[in-house]
PDB file of N, CA and C in Angstrom:
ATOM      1  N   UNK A   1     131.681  28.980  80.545  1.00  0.00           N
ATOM      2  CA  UNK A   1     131.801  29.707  81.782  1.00  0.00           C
ATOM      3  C   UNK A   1     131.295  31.134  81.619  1.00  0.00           C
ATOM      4  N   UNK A   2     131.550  31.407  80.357  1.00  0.00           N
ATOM      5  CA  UNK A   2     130.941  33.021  80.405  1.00  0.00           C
ATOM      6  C   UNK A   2     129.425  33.341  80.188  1.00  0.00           C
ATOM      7  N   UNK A   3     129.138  32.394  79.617  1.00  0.00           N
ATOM      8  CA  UNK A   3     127.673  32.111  79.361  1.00  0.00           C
ATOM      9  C   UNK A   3     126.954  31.785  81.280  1.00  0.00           C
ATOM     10  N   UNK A   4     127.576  31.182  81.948  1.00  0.00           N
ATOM     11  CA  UNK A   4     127.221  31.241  83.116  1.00  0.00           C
ATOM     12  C   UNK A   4     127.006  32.584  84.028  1.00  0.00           C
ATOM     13  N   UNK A   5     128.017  33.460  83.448  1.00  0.00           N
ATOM     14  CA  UNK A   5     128.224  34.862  84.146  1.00  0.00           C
ATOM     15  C   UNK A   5     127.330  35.731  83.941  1.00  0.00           C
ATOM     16  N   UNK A   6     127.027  35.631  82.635  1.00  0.00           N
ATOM     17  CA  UNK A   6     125.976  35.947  81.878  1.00  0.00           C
ATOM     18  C   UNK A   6     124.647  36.041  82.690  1.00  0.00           C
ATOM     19  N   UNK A   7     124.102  35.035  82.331  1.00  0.00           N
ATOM     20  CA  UNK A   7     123.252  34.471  83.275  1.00  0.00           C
ATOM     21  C   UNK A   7     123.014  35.219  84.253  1.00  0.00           C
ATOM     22  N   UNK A   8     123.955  34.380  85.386  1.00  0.00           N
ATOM     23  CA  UNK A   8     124.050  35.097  86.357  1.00  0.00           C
ATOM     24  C   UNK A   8     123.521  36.516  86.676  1.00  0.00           C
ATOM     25  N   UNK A   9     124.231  37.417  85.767  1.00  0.00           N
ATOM     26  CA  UNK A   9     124.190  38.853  85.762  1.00  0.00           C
ATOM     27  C   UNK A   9     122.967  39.253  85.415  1.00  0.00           C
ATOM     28  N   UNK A  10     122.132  38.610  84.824  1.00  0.00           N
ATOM     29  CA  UNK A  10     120.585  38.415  84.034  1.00  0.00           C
ATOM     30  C   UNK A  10     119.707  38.197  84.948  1.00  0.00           C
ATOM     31  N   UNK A  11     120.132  37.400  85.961  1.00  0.00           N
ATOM     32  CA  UNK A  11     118.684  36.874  86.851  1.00  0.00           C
ATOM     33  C   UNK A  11     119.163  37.409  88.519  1.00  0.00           C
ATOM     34  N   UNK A  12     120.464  38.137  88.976  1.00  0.00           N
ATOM     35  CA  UNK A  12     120.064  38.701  89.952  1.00  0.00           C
ATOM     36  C   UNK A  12     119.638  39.663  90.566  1.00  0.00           C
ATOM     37  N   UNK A  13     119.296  40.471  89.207  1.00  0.00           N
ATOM     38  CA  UNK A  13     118.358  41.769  89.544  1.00  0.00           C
ATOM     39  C   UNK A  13     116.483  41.242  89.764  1.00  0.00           C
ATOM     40  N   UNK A  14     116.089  39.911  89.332  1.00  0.00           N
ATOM     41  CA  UNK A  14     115.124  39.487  88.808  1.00  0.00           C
ATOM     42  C   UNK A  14     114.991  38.633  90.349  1.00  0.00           C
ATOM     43  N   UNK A  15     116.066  38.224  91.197  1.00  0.00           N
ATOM     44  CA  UNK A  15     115.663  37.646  92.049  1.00  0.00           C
ATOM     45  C   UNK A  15     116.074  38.716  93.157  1.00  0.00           C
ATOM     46  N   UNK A  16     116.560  39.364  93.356  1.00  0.00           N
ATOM     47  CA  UNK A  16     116.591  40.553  94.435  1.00  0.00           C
ATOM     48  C   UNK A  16     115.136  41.773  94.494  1.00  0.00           C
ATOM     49  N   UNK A  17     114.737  41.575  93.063  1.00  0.00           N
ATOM     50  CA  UNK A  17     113.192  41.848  93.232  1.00  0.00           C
ATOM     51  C   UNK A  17     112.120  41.378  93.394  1.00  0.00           C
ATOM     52  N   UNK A  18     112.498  39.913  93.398  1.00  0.00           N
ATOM     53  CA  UNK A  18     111.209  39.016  94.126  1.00  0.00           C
ATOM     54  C   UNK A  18     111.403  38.988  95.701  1.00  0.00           C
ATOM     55  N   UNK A  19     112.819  39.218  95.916  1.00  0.00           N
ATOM     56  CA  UNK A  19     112.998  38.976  97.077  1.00  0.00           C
ATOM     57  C   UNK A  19     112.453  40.500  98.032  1.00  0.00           C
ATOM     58  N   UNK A  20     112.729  41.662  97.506  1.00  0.00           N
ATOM     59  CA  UNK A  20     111.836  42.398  98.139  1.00  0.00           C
ATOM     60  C   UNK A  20     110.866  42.565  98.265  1.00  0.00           C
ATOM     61  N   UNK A  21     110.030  42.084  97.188  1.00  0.00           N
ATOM     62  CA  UNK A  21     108.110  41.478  97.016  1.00  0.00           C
ATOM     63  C   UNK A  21     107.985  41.163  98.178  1.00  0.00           C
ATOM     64  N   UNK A  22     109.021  40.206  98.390  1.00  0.00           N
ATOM     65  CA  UNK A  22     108.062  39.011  99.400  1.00  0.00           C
ATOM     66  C   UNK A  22     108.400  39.733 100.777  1.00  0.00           C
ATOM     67  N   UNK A  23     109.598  40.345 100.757  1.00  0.00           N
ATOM     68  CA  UNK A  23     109.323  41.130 102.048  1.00  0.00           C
ATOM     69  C   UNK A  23     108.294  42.150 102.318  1.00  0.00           C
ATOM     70  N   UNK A  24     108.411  42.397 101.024  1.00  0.00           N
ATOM     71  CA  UNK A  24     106.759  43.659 101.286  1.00  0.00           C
ATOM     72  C   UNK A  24     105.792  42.749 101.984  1.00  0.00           C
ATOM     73  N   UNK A  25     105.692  41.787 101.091  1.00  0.00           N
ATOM     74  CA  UNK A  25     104.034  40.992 101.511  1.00  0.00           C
ATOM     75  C   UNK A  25     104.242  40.665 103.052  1.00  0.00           C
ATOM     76  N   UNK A  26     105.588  40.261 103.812  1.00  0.00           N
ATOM     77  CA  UNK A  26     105.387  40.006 104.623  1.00  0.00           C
ATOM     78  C   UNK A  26     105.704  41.057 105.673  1.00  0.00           C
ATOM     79  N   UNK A  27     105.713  42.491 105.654  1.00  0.00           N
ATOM     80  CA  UNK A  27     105.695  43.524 106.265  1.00  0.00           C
ATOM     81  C   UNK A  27     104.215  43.759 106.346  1.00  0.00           C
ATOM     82  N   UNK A  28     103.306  44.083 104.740  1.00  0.00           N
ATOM     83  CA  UNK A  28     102.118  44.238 105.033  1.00  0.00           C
ATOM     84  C   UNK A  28     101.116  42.765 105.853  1.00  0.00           C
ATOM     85  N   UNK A  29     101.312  41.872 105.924  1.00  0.00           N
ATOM     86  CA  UNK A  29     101.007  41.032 107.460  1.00  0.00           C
ATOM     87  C   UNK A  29     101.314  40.979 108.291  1.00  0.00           C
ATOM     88  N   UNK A  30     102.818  41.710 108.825  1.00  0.00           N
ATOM     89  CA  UNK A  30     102.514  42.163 109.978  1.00  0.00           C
ATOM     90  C   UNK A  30     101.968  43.313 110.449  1.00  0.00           C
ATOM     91  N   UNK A  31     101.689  44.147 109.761  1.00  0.00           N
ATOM     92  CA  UNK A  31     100.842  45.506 110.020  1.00  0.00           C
ATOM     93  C   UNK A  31      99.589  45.041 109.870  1.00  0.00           C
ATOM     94  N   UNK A  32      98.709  43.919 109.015  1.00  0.00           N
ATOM     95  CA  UNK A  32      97.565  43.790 109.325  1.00  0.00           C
ATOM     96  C   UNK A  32      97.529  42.545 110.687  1.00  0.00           C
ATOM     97  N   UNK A  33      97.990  42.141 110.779  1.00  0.00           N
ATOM     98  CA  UNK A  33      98.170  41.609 112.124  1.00  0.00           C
ATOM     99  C   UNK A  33      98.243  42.479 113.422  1.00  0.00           C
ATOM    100  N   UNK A  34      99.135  43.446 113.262  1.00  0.00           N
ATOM    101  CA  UNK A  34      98.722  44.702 114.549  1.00  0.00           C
ATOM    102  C   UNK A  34      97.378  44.871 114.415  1.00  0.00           C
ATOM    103  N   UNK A  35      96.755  45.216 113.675  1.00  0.00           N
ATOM    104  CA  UNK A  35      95.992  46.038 113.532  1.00  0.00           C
ATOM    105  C   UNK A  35      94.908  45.266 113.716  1.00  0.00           C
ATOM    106  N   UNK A  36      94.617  43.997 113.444  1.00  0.00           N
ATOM    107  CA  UNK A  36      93.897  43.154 113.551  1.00  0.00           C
ATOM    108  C   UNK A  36      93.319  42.078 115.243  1.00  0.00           C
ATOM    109  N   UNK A  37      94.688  42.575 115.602  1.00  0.00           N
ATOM    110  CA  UNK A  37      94.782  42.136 117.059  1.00  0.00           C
ATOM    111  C   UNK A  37      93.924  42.730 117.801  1.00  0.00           C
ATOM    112  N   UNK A  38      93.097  41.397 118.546  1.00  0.00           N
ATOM    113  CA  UNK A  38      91.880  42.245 119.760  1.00  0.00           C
ATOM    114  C   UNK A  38      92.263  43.320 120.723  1.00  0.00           C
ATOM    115  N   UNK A  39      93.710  43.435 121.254  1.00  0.00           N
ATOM    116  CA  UNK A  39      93.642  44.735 122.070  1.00  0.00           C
ATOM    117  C   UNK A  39      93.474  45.865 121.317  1.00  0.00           C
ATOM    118  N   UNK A  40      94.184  45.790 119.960  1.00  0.00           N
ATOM    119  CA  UNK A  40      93.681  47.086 119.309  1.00  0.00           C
ATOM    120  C   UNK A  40      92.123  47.819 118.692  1.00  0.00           C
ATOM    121  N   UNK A  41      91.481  46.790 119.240  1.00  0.00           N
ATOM    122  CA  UNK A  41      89.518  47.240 119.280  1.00  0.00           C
ATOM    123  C   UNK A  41      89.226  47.366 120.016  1.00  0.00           C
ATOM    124  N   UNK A  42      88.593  48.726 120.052  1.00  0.00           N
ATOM    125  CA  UNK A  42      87.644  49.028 121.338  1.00  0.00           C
ATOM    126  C   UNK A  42      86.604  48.508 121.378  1.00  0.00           C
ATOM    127  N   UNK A  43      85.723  47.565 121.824  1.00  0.00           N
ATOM    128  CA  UNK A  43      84.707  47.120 122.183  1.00  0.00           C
ATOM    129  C   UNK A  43      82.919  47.988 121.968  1.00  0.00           C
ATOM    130  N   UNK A  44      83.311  48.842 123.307  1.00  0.00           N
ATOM    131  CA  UNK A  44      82.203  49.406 123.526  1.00  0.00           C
ATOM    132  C   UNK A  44      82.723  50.768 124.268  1.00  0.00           C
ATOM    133  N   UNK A  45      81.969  51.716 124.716  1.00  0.00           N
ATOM    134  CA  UNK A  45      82.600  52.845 125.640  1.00  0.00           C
ATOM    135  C   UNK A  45      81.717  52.728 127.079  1.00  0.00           C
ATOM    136  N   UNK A  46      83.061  53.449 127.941  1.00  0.00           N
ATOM    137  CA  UNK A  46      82.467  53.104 129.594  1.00  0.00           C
ATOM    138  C   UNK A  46      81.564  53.675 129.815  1.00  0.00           C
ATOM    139  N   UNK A  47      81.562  55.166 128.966  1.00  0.00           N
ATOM    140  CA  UNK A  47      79.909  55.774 129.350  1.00  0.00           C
ATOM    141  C   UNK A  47      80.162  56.965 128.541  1.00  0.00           C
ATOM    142  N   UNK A  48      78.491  57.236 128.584  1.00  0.00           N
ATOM    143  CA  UNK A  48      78.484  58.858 127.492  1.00  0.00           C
ATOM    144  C   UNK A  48      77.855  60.078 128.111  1.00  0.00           C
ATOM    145  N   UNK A  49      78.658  60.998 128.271  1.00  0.00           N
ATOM    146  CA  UNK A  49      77.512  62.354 128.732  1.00  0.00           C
ATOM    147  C   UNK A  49      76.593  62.883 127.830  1.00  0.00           C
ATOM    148  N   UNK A  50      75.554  62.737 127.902  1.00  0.00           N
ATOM    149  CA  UNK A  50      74.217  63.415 126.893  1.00  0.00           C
ATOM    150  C   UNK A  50      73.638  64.728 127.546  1.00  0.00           C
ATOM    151  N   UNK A  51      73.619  65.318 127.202  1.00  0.00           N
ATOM    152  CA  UNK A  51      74.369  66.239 126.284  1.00  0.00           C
ATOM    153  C   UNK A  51      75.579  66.389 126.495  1.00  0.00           C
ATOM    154  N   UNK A  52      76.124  66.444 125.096  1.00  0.00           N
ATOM    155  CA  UNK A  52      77.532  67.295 125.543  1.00  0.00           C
ATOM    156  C   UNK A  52      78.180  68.234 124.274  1.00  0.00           C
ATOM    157  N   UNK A  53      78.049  69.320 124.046  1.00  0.00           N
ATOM    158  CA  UNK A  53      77.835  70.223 125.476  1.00  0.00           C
ATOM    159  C   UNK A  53      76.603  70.368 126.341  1.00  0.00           C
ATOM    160  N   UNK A  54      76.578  70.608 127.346  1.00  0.00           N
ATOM    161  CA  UNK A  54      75.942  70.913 128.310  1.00  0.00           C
ATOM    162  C   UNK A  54      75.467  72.472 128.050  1.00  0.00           C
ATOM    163  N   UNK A  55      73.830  72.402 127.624  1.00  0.00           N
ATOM    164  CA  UNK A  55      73.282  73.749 127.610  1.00  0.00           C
ATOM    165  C   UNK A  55      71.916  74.043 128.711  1.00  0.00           C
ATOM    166  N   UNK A  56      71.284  73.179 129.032  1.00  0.00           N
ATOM    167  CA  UNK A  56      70.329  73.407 130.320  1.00  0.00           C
ATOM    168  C   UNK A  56      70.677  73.425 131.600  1.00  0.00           C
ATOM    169  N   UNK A  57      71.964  73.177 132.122  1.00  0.00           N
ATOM    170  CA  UNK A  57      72.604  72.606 133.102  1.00  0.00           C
ATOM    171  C   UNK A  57      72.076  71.397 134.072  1.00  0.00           C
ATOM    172  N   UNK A  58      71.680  70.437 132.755  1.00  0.00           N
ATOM    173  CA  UNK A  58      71.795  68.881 133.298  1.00  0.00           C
ATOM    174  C   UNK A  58      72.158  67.830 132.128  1.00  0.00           C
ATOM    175  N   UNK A  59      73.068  67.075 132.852  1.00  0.00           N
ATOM    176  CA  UNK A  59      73.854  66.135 132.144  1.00  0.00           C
ATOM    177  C   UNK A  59      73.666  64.675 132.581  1.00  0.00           C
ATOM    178  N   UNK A  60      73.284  63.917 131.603  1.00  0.00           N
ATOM    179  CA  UNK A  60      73.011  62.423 132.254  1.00  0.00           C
ATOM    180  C   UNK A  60      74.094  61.305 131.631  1.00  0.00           C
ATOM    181  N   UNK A  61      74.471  60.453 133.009  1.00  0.00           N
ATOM    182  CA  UNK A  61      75.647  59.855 132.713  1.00  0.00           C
ATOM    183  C   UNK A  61      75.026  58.368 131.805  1.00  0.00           C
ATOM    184  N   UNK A  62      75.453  57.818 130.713  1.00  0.00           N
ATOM    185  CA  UNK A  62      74.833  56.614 130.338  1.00  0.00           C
ATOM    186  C   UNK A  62      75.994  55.683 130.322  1.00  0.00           C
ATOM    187  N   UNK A  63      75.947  55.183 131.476  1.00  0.00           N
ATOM    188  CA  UNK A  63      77.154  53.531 131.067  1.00  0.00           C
ATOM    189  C   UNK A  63      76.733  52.371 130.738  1.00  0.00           C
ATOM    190  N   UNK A  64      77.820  52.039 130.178  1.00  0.00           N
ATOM    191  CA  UNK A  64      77.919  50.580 129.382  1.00  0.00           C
ATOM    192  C   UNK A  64      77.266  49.446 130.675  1.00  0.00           C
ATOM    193  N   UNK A  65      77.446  49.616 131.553  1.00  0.00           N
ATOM    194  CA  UNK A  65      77.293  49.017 132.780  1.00  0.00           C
ATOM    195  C   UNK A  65      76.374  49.347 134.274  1.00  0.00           C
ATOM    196  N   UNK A  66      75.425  49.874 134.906  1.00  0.00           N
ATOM    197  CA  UNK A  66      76.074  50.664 135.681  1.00  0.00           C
ATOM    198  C   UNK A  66      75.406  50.188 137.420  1.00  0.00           C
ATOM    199  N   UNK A  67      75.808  48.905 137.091  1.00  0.00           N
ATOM    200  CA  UNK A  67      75.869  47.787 137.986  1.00  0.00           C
ATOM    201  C   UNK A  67      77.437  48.159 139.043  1.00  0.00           C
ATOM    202  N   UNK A  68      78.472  48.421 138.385  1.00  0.00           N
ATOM    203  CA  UNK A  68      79.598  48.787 138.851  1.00  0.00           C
ATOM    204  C   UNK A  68      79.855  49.562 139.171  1.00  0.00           C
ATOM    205  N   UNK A  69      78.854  50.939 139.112  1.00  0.00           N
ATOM    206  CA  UNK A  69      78.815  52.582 139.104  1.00  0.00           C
ATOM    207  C   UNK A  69      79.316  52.525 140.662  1.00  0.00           C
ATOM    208  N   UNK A  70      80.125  53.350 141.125  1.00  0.00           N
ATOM    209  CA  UNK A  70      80.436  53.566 142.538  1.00  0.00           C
ATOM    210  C   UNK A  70      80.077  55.267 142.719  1.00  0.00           C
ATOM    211  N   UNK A  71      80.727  56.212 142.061  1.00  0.00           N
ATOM    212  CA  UNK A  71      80.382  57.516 141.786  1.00  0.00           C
ATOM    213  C   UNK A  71      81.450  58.282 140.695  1.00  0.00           C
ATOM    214  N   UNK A  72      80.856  59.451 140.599  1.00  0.00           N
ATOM    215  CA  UNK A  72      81.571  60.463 139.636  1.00  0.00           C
ATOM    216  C   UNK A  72      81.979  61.482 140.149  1.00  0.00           C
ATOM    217  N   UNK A  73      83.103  62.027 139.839  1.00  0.00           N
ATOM    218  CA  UNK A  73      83.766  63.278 140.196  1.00  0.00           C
ATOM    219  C   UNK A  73      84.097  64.320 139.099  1.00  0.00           C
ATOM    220  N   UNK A  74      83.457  65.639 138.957  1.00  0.00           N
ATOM    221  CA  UNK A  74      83.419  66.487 137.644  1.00  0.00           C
ATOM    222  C   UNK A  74      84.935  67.471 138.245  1.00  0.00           C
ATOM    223  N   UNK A  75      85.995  68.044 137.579  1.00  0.00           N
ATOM    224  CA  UNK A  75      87.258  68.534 137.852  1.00  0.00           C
ATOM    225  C   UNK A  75      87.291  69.517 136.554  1.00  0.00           C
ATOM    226  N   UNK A  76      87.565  70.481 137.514  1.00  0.00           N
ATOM    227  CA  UNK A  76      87.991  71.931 136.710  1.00  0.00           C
ATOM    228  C   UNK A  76      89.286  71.763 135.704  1.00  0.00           C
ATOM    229  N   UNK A  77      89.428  72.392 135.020  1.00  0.00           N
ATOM    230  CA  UNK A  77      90.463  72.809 134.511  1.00  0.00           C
ATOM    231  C   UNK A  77      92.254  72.623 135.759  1.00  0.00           C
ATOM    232  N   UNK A  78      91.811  73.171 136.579  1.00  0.00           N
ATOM    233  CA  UNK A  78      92.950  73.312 137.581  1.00  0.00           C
ATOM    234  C   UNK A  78      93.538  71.971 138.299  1.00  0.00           C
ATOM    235  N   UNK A  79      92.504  70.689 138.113  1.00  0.00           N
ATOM    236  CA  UNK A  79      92.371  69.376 138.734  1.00  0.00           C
ATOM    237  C   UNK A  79      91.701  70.047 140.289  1.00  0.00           C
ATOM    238  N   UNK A  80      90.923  70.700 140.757  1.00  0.00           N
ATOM    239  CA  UNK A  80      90.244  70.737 141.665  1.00  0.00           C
ATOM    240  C   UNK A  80      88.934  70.269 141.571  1.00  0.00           C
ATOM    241  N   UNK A  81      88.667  69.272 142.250  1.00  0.00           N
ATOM    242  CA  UNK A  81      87.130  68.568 142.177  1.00  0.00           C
ATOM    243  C   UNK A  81      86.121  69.631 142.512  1.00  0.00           C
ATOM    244  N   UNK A  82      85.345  70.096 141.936  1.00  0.00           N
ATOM    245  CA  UNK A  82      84.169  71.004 142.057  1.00  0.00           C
ATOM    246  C   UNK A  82      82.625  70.025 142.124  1.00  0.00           C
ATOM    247  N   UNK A  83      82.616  69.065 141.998  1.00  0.00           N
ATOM    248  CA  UNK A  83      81.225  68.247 141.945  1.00  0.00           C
ATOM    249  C   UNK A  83      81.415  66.588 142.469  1.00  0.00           C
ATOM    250  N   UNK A  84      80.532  66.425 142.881  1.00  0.00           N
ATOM    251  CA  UNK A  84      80.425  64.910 143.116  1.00  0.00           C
ATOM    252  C   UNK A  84      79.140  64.423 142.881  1.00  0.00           C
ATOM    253  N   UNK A  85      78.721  62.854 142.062  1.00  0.00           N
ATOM    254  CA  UNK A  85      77.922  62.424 141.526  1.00  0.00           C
ATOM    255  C   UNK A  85      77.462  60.981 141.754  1.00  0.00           C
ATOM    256  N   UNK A  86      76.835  60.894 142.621  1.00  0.00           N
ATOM    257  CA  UNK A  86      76.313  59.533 143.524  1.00  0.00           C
ATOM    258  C   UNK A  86      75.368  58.422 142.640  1.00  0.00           C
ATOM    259  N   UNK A  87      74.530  58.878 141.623  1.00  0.00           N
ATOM    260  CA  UNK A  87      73.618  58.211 141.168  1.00  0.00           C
ATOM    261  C   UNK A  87      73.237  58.897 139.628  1.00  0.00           C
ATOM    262  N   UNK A  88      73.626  57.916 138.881  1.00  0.00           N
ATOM    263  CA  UNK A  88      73.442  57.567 137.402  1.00  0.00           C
ATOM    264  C   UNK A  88      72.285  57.559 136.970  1.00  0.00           C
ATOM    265  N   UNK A  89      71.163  57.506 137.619  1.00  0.00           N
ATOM    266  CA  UNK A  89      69.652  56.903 137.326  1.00  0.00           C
ATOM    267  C   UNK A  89      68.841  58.513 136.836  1.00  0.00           C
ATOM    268  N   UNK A  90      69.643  59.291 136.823  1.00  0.00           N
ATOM    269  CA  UNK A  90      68.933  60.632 136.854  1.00  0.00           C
ATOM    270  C   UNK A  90      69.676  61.922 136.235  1.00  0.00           C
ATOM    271  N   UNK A  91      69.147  62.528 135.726  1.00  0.00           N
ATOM    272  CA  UNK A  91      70.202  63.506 134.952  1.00  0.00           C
ATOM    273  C   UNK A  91      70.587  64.279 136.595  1.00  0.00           C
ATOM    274  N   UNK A  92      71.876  64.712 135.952  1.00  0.00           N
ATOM    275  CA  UNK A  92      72.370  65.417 137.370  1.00  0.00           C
ATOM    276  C   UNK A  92      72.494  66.935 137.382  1.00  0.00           C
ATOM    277  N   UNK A  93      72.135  68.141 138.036  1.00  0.00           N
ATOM    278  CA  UNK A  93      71.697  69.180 138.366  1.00  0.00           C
ATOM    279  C   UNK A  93      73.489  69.141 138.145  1.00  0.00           C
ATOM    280  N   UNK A  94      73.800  70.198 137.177  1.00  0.00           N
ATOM    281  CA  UNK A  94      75.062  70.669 136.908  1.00  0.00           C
ATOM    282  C   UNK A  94      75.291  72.183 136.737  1.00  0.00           C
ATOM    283  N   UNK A  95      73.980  72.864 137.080  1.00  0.00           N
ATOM    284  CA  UNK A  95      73.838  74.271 136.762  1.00  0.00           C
ATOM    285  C   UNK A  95      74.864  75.329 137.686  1.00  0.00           C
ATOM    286  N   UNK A  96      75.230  74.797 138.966  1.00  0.00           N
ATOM    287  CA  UNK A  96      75.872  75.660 139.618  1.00  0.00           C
ATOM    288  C   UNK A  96      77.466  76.019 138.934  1.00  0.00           C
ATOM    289  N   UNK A  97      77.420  74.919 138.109  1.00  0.00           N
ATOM    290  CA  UNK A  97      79.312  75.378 137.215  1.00  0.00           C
ATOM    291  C   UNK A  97      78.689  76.104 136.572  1.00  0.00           C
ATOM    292  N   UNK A  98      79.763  77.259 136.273  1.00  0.00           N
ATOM    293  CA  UNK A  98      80.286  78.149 135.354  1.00  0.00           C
ATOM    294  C   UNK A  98      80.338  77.616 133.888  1.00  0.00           C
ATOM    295  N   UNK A  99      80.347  78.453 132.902  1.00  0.00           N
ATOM    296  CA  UNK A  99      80.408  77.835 131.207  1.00  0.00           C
ATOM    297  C   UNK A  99      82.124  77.436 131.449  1.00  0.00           C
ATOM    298  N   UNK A 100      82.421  76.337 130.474  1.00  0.00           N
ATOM    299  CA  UNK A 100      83.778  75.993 130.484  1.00  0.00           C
ATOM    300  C   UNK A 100      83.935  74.597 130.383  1.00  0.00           C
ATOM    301  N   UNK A 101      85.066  74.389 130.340  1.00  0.00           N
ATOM    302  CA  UNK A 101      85.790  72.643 130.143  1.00  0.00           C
ATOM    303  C   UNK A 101      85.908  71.928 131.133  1.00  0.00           C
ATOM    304  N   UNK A 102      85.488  70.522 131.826  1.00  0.00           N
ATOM    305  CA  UNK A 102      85.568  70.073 133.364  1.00  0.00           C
ATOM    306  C   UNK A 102      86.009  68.454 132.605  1.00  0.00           C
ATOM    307  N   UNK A 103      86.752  68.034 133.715  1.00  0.00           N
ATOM    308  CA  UNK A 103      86.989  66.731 132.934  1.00  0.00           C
ATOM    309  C   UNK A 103      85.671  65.885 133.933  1.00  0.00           C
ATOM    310  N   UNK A 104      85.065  64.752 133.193  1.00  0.00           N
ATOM    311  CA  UNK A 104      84.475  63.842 134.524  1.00  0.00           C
ATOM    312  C   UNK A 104      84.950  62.935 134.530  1.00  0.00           C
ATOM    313  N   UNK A 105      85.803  62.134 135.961  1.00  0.00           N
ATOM    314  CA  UNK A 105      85.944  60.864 135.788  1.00  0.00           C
ATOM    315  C   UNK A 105      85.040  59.931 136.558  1.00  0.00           C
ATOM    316  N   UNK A 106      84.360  58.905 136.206  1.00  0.00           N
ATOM    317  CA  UNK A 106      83.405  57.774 136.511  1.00  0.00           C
ATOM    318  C   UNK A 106      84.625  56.973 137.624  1.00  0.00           C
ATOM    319  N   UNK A 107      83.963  56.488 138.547  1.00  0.00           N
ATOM    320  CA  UNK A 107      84.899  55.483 139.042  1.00  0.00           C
ATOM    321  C   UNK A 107      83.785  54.318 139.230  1.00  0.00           C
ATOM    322  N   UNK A 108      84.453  53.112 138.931  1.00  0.00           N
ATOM    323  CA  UNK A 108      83.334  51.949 138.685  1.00  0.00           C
ATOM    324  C   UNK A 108      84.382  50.776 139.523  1.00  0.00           C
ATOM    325  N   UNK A 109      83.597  49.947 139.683  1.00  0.00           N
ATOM    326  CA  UNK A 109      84.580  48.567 140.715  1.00  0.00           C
ATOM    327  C   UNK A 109      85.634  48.248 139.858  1.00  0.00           C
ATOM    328  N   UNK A 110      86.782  48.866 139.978  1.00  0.00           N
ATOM    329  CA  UNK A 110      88.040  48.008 139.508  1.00  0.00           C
ATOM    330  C   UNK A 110      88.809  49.038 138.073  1.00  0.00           C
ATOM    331  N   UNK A 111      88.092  50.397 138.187  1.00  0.00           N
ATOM    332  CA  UNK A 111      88.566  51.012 137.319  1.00  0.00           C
ATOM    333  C   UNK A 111      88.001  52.701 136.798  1.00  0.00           C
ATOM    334  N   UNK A 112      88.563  53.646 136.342  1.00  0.00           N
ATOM    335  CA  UNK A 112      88.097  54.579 136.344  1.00  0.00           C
ATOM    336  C   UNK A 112      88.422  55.382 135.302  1.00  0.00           C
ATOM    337  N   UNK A 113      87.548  56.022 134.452  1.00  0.00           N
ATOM    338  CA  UNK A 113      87.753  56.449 133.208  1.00  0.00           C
ATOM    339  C   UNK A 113      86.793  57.917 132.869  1.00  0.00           C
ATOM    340  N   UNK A 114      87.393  58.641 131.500  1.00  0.00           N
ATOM    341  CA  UNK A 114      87.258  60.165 132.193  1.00  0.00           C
ATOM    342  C   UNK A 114      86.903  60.161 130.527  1.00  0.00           C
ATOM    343  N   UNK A 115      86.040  61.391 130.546  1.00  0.00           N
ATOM    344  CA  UNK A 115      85.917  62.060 129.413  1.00  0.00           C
ATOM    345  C   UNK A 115      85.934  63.704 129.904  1.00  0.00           C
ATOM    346  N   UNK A 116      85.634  64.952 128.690  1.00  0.00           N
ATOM    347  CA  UNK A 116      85.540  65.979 128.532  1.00  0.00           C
ATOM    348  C   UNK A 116      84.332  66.559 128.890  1.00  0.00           C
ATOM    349  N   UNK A 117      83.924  67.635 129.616  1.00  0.00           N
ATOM    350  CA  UNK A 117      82.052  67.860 129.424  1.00  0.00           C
ATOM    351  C   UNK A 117      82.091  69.494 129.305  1.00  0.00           C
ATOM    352  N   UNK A 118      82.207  69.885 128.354  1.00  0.00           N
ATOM    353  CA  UNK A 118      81.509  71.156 128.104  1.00  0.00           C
ATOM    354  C   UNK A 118      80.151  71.800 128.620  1.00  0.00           C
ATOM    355  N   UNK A 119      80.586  72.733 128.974  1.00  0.00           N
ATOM    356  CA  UNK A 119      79.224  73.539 129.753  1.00  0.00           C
ATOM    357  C   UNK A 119      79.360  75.096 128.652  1.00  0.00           C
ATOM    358  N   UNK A 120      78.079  75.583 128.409  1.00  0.00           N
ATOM    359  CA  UNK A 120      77.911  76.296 127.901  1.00  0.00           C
ATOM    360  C   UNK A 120      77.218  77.299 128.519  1.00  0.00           C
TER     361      UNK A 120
END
C-alpha cells in the first residue's frame, strides 16, 4: 500500500503537466482558429484616394467596384459636409478646401465607407 502512495505521489505532478500541455495546445487552436476565420480577412479595400496627401488640389477616387458608386461626400473636421462628388471617372477639383484633415465617405448601393484625406 505504501508503495502505491508512492507512486501515486511520483506521477501526479507528471500528469497535471501533461494535462496543462494539452490545454495549451488546445488554447493555441482556438486562437488560430479566430484568427483564421474568414470574417477576420479583409479581402480587398472599398476604395483609395491617390494622392493622399493631397498636394495639387486633385484627388482621384479608385474603387474596388465602381459600378455601385452612387456619390461622395468630403466632411470637415466639425462633421459639416463641405464637398460633394458625383463621378469617380475623373480626378476631382478639391482645390477650394483649405490645408487640413476631411474625412470622405463613398456611398455605394447598400453601403458606405470612409477614409481620411489630407490636404496640404
Amino acid at each position: 500500500m505504501n508503495k502505491f502512495y508512492l507512486i501515486f505521489f511520483l506521477l501526479v505532478p507528471f500528469i497535471s503537466v501533461a494535462q496543462s500541455s494539452a490545454d495549451g495546445l488546445s488554447q493555441d487552436r482556438k486562437e488560430q482558429q479566430v484568427v483564421d476565420s474568414p470574417s477576420s480577412v479583409v479581402i480587398e479595400e472599398d476604395f483609395k484616394l491617390i494622392p493622399n496627401p493631397v498636394t495639387d488640389g486633385y484627388v482621384t477616387l479608385k474603387l474596388a467596384n465602381s459600378r455601385f458608386f452612387k456619390y461622395a461626400s468630403v466632411y470637415d473636421v466639425l462633421g459639416k459636409e463641405v464637398l460633394i462628388i458625383k463621378n469617380v471617372n475623373s480626378p476631382v477639383d478639391i482645390s477650394s478646401l483649405k490645408a487640413g484633415v476631411y474625412i470622405i465617405a463613398v456611398t455605394e448601393i447598400g453601403k458606405t465607407s470612409t477614409r481620411k484625406l489630407v490636404i496640404k
